[in-house]
Protein backbone atom coordinates (compact mmCIF):
# COMPACT_ATOMS: atom_id res chain seq x y z
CA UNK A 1 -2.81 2.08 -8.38
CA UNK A 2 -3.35 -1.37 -7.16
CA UNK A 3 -6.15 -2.36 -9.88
CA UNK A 4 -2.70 -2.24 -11.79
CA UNK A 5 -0.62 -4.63 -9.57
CA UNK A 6 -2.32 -7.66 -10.08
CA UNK A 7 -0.47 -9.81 -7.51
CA UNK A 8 -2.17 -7.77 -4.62
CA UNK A 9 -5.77 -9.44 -5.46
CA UNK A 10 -5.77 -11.94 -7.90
CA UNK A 11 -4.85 -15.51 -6.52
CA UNK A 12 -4.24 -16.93 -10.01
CA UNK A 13 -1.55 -13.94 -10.45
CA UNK A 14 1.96 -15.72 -10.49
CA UNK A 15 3.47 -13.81 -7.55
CA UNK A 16 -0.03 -13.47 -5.61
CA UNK A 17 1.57 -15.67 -3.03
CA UNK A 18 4.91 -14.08 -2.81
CA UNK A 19 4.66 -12.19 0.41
CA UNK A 20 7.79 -10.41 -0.13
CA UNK A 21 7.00 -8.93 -3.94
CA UNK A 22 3.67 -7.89 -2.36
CA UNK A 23 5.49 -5.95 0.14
CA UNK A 24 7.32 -4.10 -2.00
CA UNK A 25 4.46 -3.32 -4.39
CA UNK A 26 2.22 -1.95 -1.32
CA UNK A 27 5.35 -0.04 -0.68
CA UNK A 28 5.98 1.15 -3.35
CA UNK A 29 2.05 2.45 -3.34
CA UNK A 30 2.56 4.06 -0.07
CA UNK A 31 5.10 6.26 -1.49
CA UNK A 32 3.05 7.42 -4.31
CA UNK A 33 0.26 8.51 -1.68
CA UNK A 34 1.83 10.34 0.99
CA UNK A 35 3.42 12.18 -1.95
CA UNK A 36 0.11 12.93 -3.39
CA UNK A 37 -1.39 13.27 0.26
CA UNK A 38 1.21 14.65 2.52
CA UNK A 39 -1.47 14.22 5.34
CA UNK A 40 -1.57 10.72 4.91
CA UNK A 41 1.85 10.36 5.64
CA UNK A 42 1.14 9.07 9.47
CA UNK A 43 -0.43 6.05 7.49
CA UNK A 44 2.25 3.18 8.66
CA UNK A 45 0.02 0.00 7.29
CA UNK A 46 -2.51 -1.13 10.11
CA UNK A 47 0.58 0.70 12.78
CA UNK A 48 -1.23 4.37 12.82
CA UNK A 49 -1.40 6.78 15.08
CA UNK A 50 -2.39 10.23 14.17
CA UNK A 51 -5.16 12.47 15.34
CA UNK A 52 -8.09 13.61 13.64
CA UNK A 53 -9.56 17.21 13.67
CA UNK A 54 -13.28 18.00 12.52
């Protein structure tokens, strides 16, 4: 998913410095993941707080 969305890593990528497109891109990734991984879904980008059982 973001190999794809070349304005998360590549600095010559026209909207690389957009903070605001970026957003919504990794957004829009987050949604695709907790859908695929509902256990994921505590994931709140770097804000987490969920509890691991082994």
């Amino acid at each position: 998913m973001v190999e794809e969305q070349c304005c998360l890593w590549d600095p010559k990528d026209a909207d690389y410095p957009k903070r605001k497109i970026r957003a919504k891109v990794f957004g829009e990734i987050a949604i695709k993941i907790k859908t695929q991984y509902p256990l994921m879904s505590c994931l709140t980008g770097g804000k987490t707080s969920f509890t691991v059982f082994l």
